[in-house]
C-alpha atoms as a PDB file:
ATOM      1  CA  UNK A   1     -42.222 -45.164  78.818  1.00  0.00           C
ATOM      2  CA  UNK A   2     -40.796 -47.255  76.082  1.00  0.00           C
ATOM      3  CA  UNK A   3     -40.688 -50.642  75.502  1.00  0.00           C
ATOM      4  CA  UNK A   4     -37.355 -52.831  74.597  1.00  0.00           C
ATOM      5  CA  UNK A   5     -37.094 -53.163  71.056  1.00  0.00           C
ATOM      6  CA  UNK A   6     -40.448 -51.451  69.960  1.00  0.00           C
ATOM      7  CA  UNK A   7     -40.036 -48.577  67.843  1.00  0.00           C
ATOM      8  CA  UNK A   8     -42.853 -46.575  65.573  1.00  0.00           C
ATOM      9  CA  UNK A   9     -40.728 -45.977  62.901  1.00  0.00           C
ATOM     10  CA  UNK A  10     -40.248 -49.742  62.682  1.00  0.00           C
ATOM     11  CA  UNK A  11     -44.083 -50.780  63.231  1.00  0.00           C
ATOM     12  CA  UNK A  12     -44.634 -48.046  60.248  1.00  0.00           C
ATOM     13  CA  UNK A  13     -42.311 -49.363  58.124  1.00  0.00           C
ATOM     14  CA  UNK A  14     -43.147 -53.264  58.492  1.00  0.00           C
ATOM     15  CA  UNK A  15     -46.572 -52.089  58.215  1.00  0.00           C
ATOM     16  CA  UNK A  16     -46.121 -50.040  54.801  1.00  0.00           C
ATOM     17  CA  UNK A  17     -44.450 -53.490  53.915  1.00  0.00           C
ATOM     18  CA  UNK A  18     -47.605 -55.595  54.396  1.00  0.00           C
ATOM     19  CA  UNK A  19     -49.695 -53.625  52.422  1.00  0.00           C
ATOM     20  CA  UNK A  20     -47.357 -53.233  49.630  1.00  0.00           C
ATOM     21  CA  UNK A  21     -47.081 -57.347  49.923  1.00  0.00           C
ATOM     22  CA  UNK A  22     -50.867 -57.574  50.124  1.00  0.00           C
ATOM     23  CA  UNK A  23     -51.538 -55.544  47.037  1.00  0.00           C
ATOM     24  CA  UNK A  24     -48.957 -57.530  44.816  1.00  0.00           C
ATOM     25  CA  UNK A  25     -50.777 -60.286  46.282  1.00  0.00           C
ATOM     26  CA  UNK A  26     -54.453 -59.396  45.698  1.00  0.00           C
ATOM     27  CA  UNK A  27     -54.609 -57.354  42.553  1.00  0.00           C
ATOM     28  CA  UNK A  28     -58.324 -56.504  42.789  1.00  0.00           C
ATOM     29  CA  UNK A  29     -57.544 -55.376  46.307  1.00  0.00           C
ATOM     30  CA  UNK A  30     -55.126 -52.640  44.425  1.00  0.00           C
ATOM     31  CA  UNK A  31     -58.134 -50.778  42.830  1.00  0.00           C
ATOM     32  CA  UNK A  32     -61.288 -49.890  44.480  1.00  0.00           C
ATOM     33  CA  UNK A  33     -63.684 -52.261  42.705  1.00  0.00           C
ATOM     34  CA  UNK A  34     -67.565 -51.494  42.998  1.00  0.00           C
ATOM     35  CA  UNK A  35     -69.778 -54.200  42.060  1.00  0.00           C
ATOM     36  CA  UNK A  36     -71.896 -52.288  38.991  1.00  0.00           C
ATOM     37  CA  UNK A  37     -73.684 -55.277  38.148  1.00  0.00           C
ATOM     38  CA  UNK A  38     -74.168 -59.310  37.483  1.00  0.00           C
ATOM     39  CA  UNK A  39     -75.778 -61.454  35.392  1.00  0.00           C
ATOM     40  CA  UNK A  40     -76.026 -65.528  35.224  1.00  0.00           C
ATOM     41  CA  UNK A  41     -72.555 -65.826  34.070  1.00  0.00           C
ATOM     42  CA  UNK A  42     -70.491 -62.917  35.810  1.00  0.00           C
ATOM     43  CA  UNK A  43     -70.093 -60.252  38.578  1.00  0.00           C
ATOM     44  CA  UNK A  44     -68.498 -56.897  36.946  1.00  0.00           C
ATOM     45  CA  UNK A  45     -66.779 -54.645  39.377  1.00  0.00           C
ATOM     46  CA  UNK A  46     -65.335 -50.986  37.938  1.00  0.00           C
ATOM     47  CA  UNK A  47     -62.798 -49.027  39.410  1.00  0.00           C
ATOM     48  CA  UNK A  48     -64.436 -45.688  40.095  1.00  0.00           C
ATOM     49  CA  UNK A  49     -61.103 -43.932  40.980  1.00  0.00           C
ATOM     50  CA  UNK A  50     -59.849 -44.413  37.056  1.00  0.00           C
ATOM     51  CA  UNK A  51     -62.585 -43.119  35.648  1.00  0.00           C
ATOM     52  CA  UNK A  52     -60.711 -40.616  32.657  1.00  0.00           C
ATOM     53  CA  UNK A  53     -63.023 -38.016  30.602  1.00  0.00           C
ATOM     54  CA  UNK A  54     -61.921 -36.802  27.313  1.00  0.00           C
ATOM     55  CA  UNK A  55     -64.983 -35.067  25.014  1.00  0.00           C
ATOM     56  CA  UNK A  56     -66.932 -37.144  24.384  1.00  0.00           C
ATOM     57  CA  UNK A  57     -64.980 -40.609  25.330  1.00  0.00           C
ATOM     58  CA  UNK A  58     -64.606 -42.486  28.760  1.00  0.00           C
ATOM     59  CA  UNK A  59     -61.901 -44.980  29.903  1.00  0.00           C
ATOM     60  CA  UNK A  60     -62.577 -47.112  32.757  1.00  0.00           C
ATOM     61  CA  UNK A  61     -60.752 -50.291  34.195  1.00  0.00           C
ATOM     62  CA  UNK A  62     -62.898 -53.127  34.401  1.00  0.00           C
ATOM     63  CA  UNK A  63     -63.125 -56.587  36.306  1.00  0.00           C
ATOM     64  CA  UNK A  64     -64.900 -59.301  35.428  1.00  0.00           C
ATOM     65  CA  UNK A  65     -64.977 -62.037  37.543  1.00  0.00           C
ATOM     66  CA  UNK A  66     -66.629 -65.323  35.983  1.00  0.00           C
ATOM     67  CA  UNK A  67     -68.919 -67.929  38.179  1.00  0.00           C
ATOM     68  CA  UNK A  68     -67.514 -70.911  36.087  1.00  0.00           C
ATOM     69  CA  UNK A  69     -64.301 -70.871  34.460  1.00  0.00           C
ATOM     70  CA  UNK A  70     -64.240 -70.348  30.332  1.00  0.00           C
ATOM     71  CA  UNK A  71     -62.572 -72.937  28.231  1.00  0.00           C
ATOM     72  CA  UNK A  72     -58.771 -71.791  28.564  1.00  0.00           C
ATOM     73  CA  UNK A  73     -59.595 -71.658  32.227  1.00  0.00           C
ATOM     74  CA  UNK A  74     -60.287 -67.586  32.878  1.00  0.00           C
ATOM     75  CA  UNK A  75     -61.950 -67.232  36.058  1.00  0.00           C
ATOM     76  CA  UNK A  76     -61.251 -63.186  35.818  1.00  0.00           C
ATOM     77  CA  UNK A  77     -60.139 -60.653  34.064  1.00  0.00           C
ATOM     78  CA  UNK A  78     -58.925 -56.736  33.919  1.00  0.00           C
ATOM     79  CA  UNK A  79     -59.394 -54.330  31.388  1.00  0.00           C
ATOM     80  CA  UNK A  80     -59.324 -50.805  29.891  1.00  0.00           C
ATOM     81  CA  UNK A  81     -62.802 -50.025  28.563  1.00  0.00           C
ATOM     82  CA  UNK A  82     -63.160 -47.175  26.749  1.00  0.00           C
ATOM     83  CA  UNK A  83     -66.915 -45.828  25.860  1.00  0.00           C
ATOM     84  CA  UNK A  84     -67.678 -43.450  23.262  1.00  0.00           C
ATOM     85  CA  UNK A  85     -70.753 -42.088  24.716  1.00  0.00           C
ATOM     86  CA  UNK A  86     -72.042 -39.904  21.429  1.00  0.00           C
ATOM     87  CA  UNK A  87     -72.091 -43.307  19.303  1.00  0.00           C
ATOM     88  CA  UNK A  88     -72.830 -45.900  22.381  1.00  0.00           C
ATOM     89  CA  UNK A  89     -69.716 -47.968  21.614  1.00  0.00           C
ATOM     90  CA  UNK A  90     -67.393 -49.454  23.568  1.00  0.00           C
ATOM     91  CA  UNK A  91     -63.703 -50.910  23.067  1.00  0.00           C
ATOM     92  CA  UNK A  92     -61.218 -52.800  25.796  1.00  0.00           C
ATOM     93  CA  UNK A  93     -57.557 -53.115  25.697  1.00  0.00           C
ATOM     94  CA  UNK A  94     -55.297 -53.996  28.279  1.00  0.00           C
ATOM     95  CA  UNK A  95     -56.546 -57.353  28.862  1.00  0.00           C
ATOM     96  CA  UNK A  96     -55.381 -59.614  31.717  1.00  0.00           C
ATOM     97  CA  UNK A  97     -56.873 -63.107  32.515  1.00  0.00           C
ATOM     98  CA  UNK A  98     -56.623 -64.964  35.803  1.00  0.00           C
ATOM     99  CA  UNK A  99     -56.700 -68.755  36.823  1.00  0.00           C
ATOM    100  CA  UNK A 100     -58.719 -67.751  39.758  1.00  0.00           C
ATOM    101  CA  UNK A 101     -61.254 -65.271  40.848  1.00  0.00           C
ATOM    102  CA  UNK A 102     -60.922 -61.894  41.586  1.00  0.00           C
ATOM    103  CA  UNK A 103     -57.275 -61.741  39.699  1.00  0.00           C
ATOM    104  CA  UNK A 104     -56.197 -63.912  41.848  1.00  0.00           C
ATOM    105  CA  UNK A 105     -54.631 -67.796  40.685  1.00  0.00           C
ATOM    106  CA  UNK A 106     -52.133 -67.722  38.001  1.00  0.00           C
ATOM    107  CA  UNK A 107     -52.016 -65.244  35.210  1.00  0.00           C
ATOM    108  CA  UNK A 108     -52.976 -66.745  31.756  1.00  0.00           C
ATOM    109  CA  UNK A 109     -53.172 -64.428  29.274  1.00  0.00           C
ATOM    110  CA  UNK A 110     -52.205 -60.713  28.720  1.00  0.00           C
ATOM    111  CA  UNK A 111     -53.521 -58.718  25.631  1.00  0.00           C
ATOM    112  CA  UNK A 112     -51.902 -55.347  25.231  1.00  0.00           C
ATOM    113  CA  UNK A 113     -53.539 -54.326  21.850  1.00  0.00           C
ATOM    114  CA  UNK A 114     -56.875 -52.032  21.417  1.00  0.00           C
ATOM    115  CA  UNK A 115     -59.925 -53.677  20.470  1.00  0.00           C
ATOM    116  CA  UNK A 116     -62.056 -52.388  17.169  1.00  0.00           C
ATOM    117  CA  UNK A 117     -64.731 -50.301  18.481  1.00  0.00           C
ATOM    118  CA  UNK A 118     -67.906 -52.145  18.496  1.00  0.00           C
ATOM    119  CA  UNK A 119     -71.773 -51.219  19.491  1.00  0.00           C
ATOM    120  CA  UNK A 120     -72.751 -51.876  23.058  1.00  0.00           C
ATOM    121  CA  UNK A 121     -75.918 -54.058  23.370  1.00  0.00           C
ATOM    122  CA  UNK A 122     -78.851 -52.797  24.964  1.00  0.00           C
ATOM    123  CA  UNK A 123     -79.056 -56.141  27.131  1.00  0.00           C
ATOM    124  CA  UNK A 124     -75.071 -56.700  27.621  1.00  0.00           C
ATOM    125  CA  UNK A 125     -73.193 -56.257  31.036  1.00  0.00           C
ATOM    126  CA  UNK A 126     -71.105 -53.103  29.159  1.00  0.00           C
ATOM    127  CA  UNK A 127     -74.576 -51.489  29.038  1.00  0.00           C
ATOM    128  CA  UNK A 128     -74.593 -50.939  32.892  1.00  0.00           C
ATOM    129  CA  UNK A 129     -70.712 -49.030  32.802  1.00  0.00           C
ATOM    130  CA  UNK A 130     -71.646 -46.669  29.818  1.00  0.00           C
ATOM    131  CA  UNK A 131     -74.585 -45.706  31.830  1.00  0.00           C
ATOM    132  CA  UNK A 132     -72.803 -45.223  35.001  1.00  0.00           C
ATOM    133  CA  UNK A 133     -69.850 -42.959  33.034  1.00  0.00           C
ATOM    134  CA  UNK A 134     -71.630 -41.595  30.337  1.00  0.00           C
ATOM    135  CA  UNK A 135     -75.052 -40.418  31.635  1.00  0.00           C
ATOM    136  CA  UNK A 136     -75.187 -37.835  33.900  1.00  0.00           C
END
């Protein structure tokens, strides 16, 4: 039995549509984030899904969402992290920084340039992703 003006196809479709719309929406709802660690001052949330292996170097993307907002306002932000894991040294690029939390709120500030490598501290939040990619 059918029912006037129900169709699959058309449930799929409008469907499809909503999560499309829900993703553009709700960036961090785009990746699968996994909360890898906090500290006083922020939550950080990796994408385990982008996780890229050449030699002896990892890329990751990166979330940081902030409890209180910095001075120009960032409440989050996404980034490429790479992590050399001979040398323990980590670099980001692809920076974007959000009004609100989780990516959400209006989009401040994009960085496309690479970062100068730099040493990871032993007691830093980038301490807990290097572990998690590079140590097996």
């Amino acid at each position: 039995m059918t029912m006037p003006g129900f169709s699959v196809r058309k449930l799929l479709a409008t469907g499809t549509l909503c999560v499309v719309w829900a993703a553009g929406m709700f960036p961090a709802l785009a990746g699968a984030w996994t909360r890898i660690g906090e500290t006083p001052d922020v939550t950080l949330y990796v994408d385990r899904q982008s996780i890229e292996k050449e030699d002896n170097i990892r890329r990751v993307w990166e979330l940081q969402d902030l409890k209180v907002a910095d001075a120009d306002g960032v409440m989050s932000r996404r980034y490429l992290n790479e992590y050399d894991c001979t040398y323990k040294m980590h670099r980001l690029s692809k920076v974007t920084s959000h009004a609100g939390p989780k990516l959400s709120g209006k989009k401040l500030f994009t960085v496309n340039e690479t970062g100068y490598w730099r040493k990871i501290p032993p007691d830093g939040i980038f301490v807990l992703t290097y572990v998690a990619v590079c140590i097996q």
